[in-house]
Protein backbone atom coordinates (compact mmCIF):
# COMPACT_ATOMS: atom_id res chain seq x y z
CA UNK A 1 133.22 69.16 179.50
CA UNK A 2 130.83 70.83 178.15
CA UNK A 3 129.77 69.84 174.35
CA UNK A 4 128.46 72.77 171.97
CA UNK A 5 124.94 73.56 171.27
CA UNK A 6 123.39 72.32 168.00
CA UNK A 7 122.45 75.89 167.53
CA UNK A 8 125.38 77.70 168.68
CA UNK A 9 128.26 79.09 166.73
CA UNK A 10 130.33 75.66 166.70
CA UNK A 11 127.17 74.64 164.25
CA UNK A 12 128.78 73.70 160.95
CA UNK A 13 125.96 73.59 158.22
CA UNK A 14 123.26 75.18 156.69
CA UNK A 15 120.73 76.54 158.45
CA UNK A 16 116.55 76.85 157.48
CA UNK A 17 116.11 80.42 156.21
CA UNK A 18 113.76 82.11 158.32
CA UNK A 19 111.44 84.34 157.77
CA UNK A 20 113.28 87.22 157.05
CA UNK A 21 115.11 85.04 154.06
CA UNK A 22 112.14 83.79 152.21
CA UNK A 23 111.99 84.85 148.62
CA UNK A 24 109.32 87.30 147.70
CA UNK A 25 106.07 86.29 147.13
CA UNK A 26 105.76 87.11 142.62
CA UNK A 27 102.60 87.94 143.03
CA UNK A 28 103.64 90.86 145.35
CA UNK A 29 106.57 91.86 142.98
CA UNK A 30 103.79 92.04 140.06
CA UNK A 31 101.72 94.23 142.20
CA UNK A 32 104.65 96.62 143.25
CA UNK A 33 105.32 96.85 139.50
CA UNK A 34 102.31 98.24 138.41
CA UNK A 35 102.05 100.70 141.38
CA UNK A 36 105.36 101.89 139.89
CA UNK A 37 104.02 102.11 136.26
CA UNK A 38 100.68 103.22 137.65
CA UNK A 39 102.56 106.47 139.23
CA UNK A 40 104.69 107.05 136.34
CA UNK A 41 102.09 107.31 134.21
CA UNK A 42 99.98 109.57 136.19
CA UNK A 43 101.49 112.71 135.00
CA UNK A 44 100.48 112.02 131.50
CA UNK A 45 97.17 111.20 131.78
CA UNK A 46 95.74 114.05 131.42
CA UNK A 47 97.61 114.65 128.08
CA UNK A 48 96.45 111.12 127.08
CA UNK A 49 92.68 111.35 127.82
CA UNK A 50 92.82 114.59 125.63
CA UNK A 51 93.91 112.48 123.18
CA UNK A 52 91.53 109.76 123.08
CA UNK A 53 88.98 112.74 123.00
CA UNK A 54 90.03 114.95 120.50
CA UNK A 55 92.15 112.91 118.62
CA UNK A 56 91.28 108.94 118.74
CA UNK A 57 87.75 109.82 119.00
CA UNK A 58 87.43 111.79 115.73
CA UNK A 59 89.69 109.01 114.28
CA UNK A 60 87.56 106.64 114.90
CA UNK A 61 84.49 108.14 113.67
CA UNK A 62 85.88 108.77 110.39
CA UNK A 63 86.96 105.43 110.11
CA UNK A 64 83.74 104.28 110.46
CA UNK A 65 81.90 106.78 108.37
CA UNK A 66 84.70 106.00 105.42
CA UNK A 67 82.75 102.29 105.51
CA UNK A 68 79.09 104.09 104.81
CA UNK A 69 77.62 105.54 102.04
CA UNK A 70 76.55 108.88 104.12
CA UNK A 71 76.02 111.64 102.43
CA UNK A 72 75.09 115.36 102.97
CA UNK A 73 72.00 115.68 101.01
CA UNK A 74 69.03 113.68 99.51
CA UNK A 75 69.46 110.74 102.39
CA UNK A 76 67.19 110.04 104.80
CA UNK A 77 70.07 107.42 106.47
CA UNK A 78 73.39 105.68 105.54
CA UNK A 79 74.03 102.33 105.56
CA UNK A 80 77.38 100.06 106.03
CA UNK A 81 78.92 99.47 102.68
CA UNK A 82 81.98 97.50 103.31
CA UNK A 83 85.05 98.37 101.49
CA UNK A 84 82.96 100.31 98.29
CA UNK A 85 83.95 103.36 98.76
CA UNK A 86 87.97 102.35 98.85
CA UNK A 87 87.22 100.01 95.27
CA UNK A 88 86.02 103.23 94.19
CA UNK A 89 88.86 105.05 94.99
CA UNK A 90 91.06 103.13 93.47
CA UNK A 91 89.02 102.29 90.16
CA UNK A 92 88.64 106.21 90.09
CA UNK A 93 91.18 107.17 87.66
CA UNK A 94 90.81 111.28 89.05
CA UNK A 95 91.95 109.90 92.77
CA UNK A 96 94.52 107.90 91.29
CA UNK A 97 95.72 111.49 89.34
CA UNK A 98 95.51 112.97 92.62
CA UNK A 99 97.38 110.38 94.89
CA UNK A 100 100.38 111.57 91.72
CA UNK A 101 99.79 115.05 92.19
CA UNK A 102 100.25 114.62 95.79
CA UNK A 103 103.74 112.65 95.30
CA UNK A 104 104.92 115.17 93.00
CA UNK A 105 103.93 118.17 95.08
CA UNK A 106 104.89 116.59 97.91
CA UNK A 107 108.85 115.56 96.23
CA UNK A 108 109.12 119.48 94.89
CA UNK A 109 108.82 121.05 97.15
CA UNK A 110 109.29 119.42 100.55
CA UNK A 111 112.33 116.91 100.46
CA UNK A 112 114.02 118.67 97.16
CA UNK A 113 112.79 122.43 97.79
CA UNK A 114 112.17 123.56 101.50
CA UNK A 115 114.66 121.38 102.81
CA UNK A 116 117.41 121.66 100.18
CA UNK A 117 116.69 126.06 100.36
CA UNK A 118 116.26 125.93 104.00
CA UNK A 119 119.95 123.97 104.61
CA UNK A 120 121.83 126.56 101.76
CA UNK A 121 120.49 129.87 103.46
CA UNK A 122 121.04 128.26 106.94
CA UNK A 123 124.84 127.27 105.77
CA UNK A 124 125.30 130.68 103.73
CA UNK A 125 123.88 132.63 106.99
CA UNK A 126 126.85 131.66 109.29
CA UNK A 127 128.90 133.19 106.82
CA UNK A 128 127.09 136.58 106.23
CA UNK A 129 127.59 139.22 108.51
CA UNK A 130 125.01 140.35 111.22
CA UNK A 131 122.99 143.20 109.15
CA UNK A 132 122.54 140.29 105.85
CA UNK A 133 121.79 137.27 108.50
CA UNK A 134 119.27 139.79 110.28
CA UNK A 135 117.97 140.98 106.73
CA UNK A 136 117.50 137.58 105.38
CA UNK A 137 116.01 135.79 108.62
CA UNK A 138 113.14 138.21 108.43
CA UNK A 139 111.83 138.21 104.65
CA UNK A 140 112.34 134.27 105.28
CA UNK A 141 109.93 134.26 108.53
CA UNK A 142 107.66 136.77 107.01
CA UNK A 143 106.96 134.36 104.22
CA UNK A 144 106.53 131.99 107.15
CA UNK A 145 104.42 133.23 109.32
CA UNK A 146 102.04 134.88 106.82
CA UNK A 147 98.57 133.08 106.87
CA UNK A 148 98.36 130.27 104.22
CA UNK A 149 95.14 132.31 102.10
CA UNK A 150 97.37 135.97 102.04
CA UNK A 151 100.09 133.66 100.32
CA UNK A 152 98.55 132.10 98.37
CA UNK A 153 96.94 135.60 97.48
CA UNK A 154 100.14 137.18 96.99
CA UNK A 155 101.73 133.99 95.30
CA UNK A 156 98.45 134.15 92.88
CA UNK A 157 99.53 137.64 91.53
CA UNK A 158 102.63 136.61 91.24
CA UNK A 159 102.25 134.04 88.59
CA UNK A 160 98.84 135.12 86.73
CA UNK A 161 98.81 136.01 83.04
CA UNK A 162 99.41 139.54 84.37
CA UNK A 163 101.44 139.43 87.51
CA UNK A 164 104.93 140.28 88.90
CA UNK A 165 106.33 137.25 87.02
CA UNK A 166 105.05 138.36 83.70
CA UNK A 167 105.75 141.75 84.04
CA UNK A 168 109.73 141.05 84.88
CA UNK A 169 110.01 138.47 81.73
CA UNK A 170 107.98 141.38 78.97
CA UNK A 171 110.96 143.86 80.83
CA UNK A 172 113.61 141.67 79.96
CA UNK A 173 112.08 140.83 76.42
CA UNK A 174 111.70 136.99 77.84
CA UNK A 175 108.81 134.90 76.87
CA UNK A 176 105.93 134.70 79.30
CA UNK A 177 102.89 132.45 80.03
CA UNK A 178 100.27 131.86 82.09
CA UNK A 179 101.68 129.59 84.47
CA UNK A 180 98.66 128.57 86.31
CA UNK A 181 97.71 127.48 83.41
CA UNK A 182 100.39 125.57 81.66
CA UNK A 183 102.46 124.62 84.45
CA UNK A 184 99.99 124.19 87.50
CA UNK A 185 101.71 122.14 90.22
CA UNK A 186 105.05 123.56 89.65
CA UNK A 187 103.67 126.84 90.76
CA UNK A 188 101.93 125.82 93.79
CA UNK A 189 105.14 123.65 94.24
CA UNK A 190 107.24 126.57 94.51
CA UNK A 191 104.60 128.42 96.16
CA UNK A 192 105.36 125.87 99.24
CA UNK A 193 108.72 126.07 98.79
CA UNK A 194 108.75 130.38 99.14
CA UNK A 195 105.89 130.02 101.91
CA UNK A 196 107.72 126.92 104.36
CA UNK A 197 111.42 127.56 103.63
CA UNK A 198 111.78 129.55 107.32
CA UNK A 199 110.95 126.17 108.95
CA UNK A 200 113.82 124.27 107.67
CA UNK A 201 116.34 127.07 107.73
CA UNK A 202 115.50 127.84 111.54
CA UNK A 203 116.34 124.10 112.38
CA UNK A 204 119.00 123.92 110.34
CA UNK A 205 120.10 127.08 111.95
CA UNK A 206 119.59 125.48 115.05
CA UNK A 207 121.38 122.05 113.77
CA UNK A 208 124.83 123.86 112.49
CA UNK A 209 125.46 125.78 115.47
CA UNK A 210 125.57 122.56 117.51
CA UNK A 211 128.84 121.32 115.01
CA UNK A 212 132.00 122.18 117.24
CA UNK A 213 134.42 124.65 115.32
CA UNK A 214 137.43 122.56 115.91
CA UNK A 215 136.10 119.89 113.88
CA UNK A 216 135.55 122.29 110.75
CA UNK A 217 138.63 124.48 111.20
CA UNK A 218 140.66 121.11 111.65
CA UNK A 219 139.24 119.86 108.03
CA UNK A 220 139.76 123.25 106.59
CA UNK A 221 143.39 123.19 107.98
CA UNK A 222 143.95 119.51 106.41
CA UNK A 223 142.75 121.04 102.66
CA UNK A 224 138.97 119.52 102.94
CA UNK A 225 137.29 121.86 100.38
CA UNK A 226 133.81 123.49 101.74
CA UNK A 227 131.65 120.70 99.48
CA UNK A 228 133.84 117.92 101.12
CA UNK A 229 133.40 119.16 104.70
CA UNK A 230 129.80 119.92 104.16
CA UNK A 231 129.27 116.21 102.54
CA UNK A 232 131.66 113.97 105.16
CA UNK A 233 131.29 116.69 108.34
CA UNK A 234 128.28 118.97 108.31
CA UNK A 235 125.72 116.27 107.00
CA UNK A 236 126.62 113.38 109.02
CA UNK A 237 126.51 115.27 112.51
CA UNK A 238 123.22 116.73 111.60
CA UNK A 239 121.64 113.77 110.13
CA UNK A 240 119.22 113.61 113.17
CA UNK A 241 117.91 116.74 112.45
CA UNK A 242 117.76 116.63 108.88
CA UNK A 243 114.90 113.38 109.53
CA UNK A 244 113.21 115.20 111.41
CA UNK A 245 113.26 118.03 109.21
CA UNK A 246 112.40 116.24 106.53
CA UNK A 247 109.23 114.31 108.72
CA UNK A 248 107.94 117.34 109.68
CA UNK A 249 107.81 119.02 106.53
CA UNK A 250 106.49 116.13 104.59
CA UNK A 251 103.13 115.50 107.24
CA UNK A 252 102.93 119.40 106.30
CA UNK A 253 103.11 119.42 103.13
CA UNK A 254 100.78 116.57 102.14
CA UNK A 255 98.08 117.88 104.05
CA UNK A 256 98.20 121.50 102.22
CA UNK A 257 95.03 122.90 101.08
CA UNK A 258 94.32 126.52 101.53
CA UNK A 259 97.62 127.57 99.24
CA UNK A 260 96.21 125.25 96.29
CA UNK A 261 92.78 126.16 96.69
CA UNK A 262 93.31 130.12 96.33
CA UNK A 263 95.70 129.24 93.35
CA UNK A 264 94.25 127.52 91.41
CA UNK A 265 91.75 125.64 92.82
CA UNK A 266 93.12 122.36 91.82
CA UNK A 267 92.72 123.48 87.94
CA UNK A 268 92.57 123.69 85.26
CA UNK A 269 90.93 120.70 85.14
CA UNK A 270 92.61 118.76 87.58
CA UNK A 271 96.07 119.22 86.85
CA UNK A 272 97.01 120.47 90.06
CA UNK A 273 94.19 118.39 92.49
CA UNK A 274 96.04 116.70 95.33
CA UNK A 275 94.27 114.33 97.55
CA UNK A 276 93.44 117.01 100.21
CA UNK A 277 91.29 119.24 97.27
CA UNK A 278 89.85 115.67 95.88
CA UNK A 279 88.89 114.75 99.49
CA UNK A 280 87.11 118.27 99.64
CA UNK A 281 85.58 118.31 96.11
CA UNK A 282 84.16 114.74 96.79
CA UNK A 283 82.90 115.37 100.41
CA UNK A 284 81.36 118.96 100.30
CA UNK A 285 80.89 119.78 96.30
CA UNK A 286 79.38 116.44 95.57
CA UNK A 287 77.52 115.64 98.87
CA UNK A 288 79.31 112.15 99.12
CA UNK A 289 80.43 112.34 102.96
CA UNK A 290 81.13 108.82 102.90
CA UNK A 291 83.47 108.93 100.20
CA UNK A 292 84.69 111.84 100.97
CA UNK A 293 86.34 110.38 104.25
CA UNK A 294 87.63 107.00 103.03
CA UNK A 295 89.81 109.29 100.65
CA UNK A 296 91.12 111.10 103.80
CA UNK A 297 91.86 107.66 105.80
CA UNK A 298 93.67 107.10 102.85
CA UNK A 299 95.55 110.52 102.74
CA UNK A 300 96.56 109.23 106.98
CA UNK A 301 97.49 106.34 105.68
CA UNK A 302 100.14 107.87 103.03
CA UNK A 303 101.12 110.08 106.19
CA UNK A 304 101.56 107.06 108.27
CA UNK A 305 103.95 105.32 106.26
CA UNK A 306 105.88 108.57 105.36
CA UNK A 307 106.30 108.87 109.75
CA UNK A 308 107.34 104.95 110.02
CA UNK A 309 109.95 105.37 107.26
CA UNK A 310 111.49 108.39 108.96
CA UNK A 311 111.22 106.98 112.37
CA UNK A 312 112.79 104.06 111.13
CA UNK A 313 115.61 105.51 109.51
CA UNK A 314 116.21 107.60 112.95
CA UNK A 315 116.22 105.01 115.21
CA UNK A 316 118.59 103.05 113.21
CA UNK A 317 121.53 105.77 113.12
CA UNK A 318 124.25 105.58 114.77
């Protein structure tokens, strides 16, 4: 009789785990992990060194300069000032009027005007027929893709003393004005507005052909009025796009100089000076480089928070 060997198949137990059953060594798992993130990442490297270069590295200049007191003339060197030129700034009572400027500018005619025209002629295009949405599409983009001086050109004669604006209100026996004069920013307000409106009606254009027909023609079927299916259909399903929209065109928007400039040139006075003309006037007109900049890391800050509120309000949808 033969008994059965302690390693043969009659073993009951639980045998030592051999090699082949050892658990992995961490140190290797850490190392096989970055290999992996190592090669996912090589395909955007390029992109990101360009943008440490041209990008982070001007950043980061500018940050530091907006701590000196360089200027362009009648210095020999600058020196590290701390936070003075930011006190300045905000003890300066013509930054302060053109951090307002900026808000109001930026209100008029970004989120109210370019994105409230560009989502009516987007909605009113799907209802025109081909020869009005072809019509309309291209005195919309030409306004668009015009260069920002030729608009502002063309928006200047429109509103001087004796422009096109003028001239319509004397034909109809209306009162006129100078508007550059009297009512600065709400003529380079809607001077944005006529220029960037192509922008939001193209994505919104975009946006509303991406809503399934069923789900409109079933509202319209049920009685839903076209306010009630724009308001609890249309706007919901293209809320995405509408943030992003409305990101976009606010980063645009606050960084506008050339249409201002040609207007009006931030007059009279400084009743239409936003903080990219104030930035300008303070680095190049008066010299004060150092200034100058801190204003600008100020006007990326504003930007900043404008981004994080949008990205925030995107990434919490539904």
């Amino acid at each position: 009789m033969t008994t059965a060997s302690p390693t043969g198949p009659g073993r009951v137990g639980k045998t030592s785990p051999g090699p082949a059953g050892a658990p992995p060594d961490p140190r290797a798992r850490t190392a096989a992990r970055v290999r992996r993130g190592l090669l996912r990442a090589l395909p955007v490297s390029p992109a990101v060194v360009l943008l440490a270069l041209f990008l982070a590295g001007p950043i980061g200049y500018c940050a530091y300069i907006a701590f000196t007191d360089l200027q362009l003339t009648g210095q020999a060197e600058s020196s590290f000032i701390g936070l003075d030129n930011f006190r300045e700034a905000f003890g300066d009572e013509r930054f302060l009027n053109a951090v307002w400027l900026t808000l109001v500018f930026t209100v008029l005619s970004s989120l109210i005007g370019q994105n409230t025209l560009g989502l009516a002629l987007a909605s009113l295009m799907q209802r025109a027929s081909k020869p009005v949405r072809t019509l309309t599409g291209a005195i919309v983009v030409t306004a668009w893709v015009l260069p920002e001086v030729v608009a502002g050109f063309l928006l200047y004669a429109f509103f001087r003393r004796e422009g096109t604006l003028n001239a319509v209100l004397d034909f109809l026996h209306l009162p006129s004005q100078n508007w550059l004069f009297t009512l600065p920013i709400l003529a380079v307000s809607f001077a944005n507005v006529w220029r960037g409106t192509a922008f939001s009606m193209l994505v919104y254009s975009a946006a509303l052909n991406e809503i399934p027909k069923e789900i409109t023609e079933a509202a319209q079927v049920d009685g839903a009025s076209g306010w009630r299916r724009m308001w609890h259909i249309t706007l919901p399903m293209i809320r995405r796009s509408i943030g992003t929209n409305l990101m976009l065109n606010t980063l645009q928007t606050l960084s506008v100089f050339g249409l201002i400039w040609v207007m009006t040139r931030g007059g009279p006075g400084n009743r239409s000076q936003t903080l990219p003309l104030f930035m300008y006037e303070q680095a190049f007109q008066k010299s004060m480089i150092g200034y100058g900049t801190a204003v600008a890391l100020l006007l990326l800050l504003v930007g900043s928070l404008f981004s994080l509120v949008y990205m925030r309000l995107l990434r919490t949808e539904v």
